[in-house]
C-alpha atoms as a PDB file:
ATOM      1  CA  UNK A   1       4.747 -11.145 -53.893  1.00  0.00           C
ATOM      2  CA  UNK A   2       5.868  -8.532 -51.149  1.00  0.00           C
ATOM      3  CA  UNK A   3       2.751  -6.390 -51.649  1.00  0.00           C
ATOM      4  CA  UNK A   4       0.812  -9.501 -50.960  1.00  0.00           C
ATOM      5  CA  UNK A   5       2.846 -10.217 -48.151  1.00  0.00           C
ATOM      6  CA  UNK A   6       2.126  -6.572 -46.464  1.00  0.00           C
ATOM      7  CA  UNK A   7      -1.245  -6.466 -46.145  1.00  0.00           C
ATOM      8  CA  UNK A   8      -1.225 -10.190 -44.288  1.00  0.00           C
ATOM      9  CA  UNK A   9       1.369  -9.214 -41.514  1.00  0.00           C
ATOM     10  CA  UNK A  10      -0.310  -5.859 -41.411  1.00  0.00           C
ATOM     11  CA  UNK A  11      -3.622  -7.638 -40.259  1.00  0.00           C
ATOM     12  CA  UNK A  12      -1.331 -10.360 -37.774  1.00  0.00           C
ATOM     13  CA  UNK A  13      -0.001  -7.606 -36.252  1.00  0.00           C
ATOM     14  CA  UNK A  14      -3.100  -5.851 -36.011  1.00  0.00           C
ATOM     15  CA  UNK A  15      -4.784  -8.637 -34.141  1.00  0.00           C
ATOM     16  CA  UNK A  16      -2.016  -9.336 -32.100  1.00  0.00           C
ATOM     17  CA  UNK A  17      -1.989  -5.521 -30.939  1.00  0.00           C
ATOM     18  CA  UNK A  18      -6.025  -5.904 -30.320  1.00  0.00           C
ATOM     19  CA  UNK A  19      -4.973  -9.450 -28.419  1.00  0.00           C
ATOM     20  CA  UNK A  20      -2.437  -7.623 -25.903  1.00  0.00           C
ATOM     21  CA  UNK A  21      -5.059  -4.522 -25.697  1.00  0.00           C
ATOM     22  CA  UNK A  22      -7.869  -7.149 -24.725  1.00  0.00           C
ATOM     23  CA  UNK A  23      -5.360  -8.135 -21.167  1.00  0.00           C
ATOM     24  CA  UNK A  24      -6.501  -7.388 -18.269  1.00  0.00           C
ATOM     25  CA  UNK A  25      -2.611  -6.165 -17.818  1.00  0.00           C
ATOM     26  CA  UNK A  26      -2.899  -4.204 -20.479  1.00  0.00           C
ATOM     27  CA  UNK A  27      -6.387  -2.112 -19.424  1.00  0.00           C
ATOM     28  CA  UNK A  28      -4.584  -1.320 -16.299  1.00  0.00           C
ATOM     29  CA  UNK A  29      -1.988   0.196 -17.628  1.00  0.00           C
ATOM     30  CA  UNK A  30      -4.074   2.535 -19.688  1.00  0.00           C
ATOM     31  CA  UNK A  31      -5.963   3.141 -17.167  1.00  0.00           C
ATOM     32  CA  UNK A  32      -2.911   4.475 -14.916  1.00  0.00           C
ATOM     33  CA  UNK A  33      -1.681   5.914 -18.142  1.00  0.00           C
ATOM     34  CA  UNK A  34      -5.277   8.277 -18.979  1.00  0.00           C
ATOM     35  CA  UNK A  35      -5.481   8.729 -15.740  1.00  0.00           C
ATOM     36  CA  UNK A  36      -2.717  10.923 -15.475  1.00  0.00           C
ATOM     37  CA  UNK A  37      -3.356  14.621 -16.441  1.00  0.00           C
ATOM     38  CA  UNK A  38      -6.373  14.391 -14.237  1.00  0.00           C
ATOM     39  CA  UNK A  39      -5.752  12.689 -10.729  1.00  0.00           C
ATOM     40  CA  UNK A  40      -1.382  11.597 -10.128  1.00  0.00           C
ATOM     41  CA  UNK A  41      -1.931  10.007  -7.295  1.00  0.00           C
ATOM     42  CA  UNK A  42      -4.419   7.275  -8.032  1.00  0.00           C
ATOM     43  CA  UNK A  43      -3.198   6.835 -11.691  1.00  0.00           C
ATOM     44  CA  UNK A  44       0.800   6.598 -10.220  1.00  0.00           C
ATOM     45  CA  UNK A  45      -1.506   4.376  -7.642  1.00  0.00           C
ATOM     46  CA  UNK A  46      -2.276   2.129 -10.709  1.00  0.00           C
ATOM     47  CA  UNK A  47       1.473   2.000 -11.923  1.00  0.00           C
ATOM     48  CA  UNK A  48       2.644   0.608  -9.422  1.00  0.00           C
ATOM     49  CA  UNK A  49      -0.398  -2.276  -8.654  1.00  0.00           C
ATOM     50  CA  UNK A  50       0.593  -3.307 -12.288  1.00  0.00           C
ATOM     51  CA  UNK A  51       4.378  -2.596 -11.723  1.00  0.00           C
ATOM     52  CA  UNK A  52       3.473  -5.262  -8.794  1.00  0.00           C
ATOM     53  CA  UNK A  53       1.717  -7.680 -11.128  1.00  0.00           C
ATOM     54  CA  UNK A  54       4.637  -8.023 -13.577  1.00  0.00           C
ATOM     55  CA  UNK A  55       7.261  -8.011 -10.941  1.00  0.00           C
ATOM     56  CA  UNK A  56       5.010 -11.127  -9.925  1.00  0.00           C
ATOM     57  CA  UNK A  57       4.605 -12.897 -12.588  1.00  0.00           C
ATOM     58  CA  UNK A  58       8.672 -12.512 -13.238  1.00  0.00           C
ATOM     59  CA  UNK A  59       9.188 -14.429  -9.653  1.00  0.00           C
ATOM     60  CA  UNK A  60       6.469 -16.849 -10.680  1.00  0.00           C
ATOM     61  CA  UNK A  61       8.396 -17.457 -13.970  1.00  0.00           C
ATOM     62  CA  UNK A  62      11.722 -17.897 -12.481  1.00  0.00           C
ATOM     63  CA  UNK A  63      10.677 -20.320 -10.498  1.00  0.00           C
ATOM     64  CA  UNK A  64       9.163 -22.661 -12.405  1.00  0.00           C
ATOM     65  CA  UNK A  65      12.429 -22.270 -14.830  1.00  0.00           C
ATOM     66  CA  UNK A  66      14.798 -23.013 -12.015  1.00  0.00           C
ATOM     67  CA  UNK A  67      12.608 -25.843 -10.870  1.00  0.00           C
ATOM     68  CA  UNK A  68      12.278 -27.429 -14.201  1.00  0.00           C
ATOM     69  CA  UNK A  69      15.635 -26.292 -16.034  1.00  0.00           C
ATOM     70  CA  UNK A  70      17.367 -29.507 -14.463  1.00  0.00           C
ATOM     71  CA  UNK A  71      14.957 -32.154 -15.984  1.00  0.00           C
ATOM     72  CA  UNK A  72      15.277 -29.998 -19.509  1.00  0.00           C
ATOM     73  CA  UNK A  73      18.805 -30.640 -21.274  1.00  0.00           C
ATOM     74  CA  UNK A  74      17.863 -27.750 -23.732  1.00  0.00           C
ATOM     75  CA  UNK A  75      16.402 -25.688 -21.247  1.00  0.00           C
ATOM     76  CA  UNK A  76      13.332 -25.442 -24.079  1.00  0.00           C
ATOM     77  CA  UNK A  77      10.688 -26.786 -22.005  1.00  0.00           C
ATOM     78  CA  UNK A  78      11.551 -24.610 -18.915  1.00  0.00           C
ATOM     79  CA  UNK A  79      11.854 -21.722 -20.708  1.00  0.00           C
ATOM     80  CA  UNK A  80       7.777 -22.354 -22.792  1.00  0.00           C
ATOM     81  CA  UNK A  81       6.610 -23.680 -19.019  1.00  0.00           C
ATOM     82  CA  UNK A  82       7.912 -20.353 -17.635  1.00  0.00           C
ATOM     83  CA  UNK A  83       6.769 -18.070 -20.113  1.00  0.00           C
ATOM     84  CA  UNK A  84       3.383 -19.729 -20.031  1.00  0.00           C
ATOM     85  CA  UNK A  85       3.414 -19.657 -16.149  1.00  0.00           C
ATOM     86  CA  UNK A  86       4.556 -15.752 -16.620  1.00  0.00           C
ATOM     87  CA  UNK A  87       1.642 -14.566 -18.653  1.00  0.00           C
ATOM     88  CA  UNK A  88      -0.819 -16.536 -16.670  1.00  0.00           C
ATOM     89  CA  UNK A  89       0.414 -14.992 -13.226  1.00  0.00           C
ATOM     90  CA  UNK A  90      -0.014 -11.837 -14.700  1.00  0.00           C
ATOM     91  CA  UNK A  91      -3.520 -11.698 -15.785  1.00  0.00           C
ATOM     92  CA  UNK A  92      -4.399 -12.931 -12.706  1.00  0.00           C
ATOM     93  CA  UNK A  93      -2.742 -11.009 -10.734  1.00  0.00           C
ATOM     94  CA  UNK A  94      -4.182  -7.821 -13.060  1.00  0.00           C
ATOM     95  CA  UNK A  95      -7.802  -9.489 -13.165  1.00  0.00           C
ATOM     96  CA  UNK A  96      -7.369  -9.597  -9.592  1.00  0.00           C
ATOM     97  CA  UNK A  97      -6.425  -6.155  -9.144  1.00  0.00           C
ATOM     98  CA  UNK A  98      -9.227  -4.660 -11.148  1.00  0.00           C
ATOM     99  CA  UNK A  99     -11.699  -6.681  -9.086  1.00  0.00           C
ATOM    100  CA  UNK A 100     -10.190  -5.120  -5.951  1.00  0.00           C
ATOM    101  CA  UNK A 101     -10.653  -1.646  -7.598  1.00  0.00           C
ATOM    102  CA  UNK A 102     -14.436  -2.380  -8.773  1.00  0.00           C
ATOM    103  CA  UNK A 103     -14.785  -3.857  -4.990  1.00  0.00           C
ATOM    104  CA  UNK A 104     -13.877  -0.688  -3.455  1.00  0.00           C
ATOM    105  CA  UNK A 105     -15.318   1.757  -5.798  1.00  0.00           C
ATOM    106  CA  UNK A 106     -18.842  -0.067  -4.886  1.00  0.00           C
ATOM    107  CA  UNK A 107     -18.332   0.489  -1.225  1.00  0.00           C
ATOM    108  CA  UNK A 108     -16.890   3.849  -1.842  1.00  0.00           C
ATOM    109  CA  UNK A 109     -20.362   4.282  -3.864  1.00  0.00           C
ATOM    110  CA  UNK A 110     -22.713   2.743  -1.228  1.00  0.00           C
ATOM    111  CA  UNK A 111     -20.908   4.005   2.093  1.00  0.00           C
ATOM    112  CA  UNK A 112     -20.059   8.147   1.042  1.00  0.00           C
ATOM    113  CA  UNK A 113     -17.122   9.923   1.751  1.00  0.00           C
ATOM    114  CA  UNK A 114     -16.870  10.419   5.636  1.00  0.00           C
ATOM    115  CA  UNK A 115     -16.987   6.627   6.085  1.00  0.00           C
ATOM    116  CA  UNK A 116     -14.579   5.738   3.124  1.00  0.00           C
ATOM    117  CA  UNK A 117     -12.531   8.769   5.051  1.00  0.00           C
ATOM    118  CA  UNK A 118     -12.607   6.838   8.494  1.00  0.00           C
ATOM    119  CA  UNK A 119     -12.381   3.669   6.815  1.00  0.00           C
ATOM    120  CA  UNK A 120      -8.705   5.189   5.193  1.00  0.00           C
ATOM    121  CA  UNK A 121      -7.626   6.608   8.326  1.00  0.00           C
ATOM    122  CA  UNK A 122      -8.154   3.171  10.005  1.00  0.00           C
ATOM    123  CA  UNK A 123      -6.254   1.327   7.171  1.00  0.00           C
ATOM    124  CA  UNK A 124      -3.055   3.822   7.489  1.00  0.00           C
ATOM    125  CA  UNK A 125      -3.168   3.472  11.369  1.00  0.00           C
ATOM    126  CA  UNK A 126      -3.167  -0.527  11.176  1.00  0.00           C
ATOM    127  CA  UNK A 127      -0.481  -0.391   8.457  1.00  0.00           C
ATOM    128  CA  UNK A 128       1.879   1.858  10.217  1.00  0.00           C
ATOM    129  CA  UNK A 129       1.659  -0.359  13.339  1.00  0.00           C
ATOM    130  CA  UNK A 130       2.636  -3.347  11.125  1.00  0.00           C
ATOM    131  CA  UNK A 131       5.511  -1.207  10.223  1.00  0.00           C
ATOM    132  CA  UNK A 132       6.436  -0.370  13.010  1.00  0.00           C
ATOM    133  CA  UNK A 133       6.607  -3.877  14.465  1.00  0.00           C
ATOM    134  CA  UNK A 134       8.407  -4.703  11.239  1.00  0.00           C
ATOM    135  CA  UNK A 135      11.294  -2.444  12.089  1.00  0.00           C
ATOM    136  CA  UNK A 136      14.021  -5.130  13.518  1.00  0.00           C
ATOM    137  CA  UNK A 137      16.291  -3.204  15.980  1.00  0.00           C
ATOM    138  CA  UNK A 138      19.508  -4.086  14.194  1.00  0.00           C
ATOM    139  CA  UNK A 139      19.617  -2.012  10.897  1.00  0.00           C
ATOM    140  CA  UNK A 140      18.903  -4.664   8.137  1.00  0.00           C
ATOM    141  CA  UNK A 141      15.102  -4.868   6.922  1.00  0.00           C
ATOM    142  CA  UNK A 142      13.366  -8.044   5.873  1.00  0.00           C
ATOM    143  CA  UNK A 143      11.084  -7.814   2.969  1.00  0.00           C
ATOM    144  CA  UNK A 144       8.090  -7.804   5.011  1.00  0.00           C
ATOM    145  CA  UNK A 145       9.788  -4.905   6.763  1.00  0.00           C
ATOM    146  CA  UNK A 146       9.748  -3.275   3.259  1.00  0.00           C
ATOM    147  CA  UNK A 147       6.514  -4.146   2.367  1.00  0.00           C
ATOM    148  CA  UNK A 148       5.037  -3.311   5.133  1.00  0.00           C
ATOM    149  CA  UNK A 149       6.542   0.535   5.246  1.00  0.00           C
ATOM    150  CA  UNK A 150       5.487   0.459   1.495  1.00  0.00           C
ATOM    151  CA  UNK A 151       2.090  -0.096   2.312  1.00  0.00           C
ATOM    152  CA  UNK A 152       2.206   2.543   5.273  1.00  0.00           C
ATOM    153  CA  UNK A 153       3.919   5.016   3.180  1.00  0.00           C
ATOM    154  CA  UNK A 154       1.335   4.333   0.162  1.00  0.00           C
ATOM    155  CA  UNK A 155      -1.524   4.815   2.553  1.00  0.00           C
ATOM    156  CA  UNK A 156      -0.540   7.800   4.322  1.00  0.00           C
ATOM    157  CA  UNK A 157       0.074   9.426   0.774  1.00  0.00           C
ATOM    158  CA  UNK A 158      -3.480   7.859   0.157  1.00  0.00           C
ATOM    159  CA  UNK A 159      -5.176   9.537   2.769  1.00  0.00           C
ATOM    160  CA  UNK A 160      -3.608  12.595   2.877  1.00  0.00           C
ATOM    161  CA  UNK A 161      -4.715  13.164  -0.823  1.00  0.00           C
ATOM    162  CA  UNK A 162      -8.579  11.984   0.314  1.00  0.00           C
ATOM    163  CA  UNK A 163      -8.268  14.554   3.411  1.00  0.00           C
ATOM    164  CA  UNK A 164      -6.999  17.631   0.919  1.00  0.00           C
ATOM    165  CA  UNK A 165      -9.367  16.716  -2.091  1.00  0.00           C
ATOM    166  CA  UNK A 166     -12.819  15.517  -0.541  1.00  0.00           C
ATOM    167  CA  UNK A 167     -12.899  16.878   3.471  1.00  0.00           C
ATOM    168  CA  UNK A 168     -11.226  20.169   3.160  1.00  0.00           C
ATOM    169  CA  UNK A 169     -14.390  22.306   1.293  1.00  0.00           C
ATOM    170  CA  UNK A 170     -12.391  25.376   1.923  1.00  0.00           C
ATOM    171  CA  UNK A 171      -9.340  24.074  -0.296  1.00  0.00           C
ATOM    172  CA  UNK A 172      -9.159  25.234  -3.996  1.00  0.00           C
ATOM    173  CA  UNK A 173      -9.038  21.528  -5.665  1.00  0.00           C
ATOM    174  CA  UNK A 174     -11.601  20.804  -3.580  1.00  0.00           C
ATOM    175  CA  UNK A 175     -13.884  17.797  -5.523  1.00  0.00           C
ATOM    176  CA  UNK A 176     -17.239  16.020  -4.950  1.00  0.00           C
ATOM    177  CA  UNK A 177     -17.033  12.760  -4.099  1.00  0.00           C
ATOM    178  CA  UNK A 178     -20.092  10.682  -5.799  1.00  0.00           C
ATOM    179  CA  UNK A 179     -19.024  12.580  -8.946  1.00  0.00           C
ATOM    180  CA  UNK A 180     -15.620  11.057  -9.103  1.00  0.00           C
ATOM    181  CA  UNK A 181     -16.624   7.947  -7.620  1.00  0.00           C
ATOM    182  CA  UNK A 182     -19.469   7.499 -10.343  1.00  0.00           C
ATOM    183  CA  UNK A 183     -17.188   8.731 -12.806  1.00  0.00           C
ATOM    184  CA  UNK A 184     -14.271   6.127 -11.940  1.00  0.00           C
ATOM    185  CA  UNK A 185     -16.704   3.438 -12.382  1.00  0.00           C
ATOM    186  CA  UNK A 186     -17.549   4.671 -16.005  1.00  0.00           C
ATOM    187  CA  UNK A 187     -14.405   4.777 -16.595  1.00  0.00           C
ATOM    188  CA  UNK A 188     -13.689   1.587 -15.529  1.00  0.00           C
ATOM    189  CA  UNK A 189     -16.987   0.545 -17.367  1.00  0.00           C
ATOM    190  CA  UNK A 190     -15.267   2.056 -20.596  1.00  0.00           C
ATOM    191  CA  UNK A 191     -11.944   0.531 -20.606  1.00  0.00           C
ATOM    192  CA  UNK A 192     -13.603  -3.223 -19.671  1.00  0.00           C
ATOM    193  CA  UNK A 193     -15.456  -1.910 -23.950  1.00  0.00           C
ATOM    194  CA  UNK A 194     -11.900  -0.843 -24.878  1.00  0.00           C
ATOM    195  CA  UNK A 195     -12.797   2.887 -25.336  1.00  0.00           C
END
């Protein structure tokens, strides 16, 4: 009867793995995670957009629990509502994410590197104004203030990597730009197949 048993939860689990491999969550995870021995900065990029997304869908989840734990004695209903509200915040919120990436790898494609260079530089300046302005001038930060030195920090990172990789010829780890950019969106191309 066990040996029968086997082979059935074998193929559950089996499915199940192929299920959670089939998220959009799940393909951007792998991506950050192949992504590694080749370019850090984009793939640790990538961990933390989907860091973001579950960090998301947790909020999401505790609120609808705390809204709907007082109307549920048992706390069952809360607790399915949440979980249900958890794992639908976070593949959209990973969906979303990997739209934003194939969004900006086709206008990386169409407008070349000195643009997409400009276009970076741009972005940092406007986000470390925010930040700036964020700054309170008592010593506690609000969240924005965090987020918004988050996103300055994470740009500046972001273009100093695009200056040193794809504007400095003379530098060693110097790449070409249309190769990598065609070659993220193969890659992205591949993990939407599961390869």
């Amino acid at each position: 009867m066990i040996r029968g048993i086997l082979p059935r939860l074998r193929s559950i689990a089996y499915v199940v793995w192929r299920f959670v491999l089939a998220t959009q969550i799940a393909r951007l995870t792998v991506m950050a995670v192949k992504l590694w021995p080749r370019v850090k900065l984009p793939s640790l990029l990538l961990a933390l957009l989907a860091l973001a997304c579950l960090l998301l869908a947790g909020l999401s989840a505790r609120t609808v629990f705390t809204t709907l734990a007082p109307t549920s004695p048992s706390g069952i209903g809360a607790g399915i509502a949440a979980g249900v509200t958890a794992l639908a915040v976070l593949e959209l919120c990973a969906f979303t994410t990997i739209a934003g990436i194939e969004a900006v790898l086709q206008l990386a494609h169409d407008f070349g590197r000195h643009r997409i260079g400009v276009l970076l530089a741009i972005a940092t300046l406007l986000a470390a104004a925010a930040a700036i302005s964020s700054l309170p001038i008592a010593t506690d930060l609000t969240n924005e203030g965090w987020f918004a030195l988050g996103v300055a920090a994470l740009l500046l990172a972001m273009t100093g990597w695009f200056q040193r990789t794809y504007r400095r010829p003379a530098r060693g780890g110097f790449r070409d730009f249309h190769v990598d950019v065609v070659d993220a969106r193969h890659f992205l191309a591949r993990s939407a197949d599961g390869a």
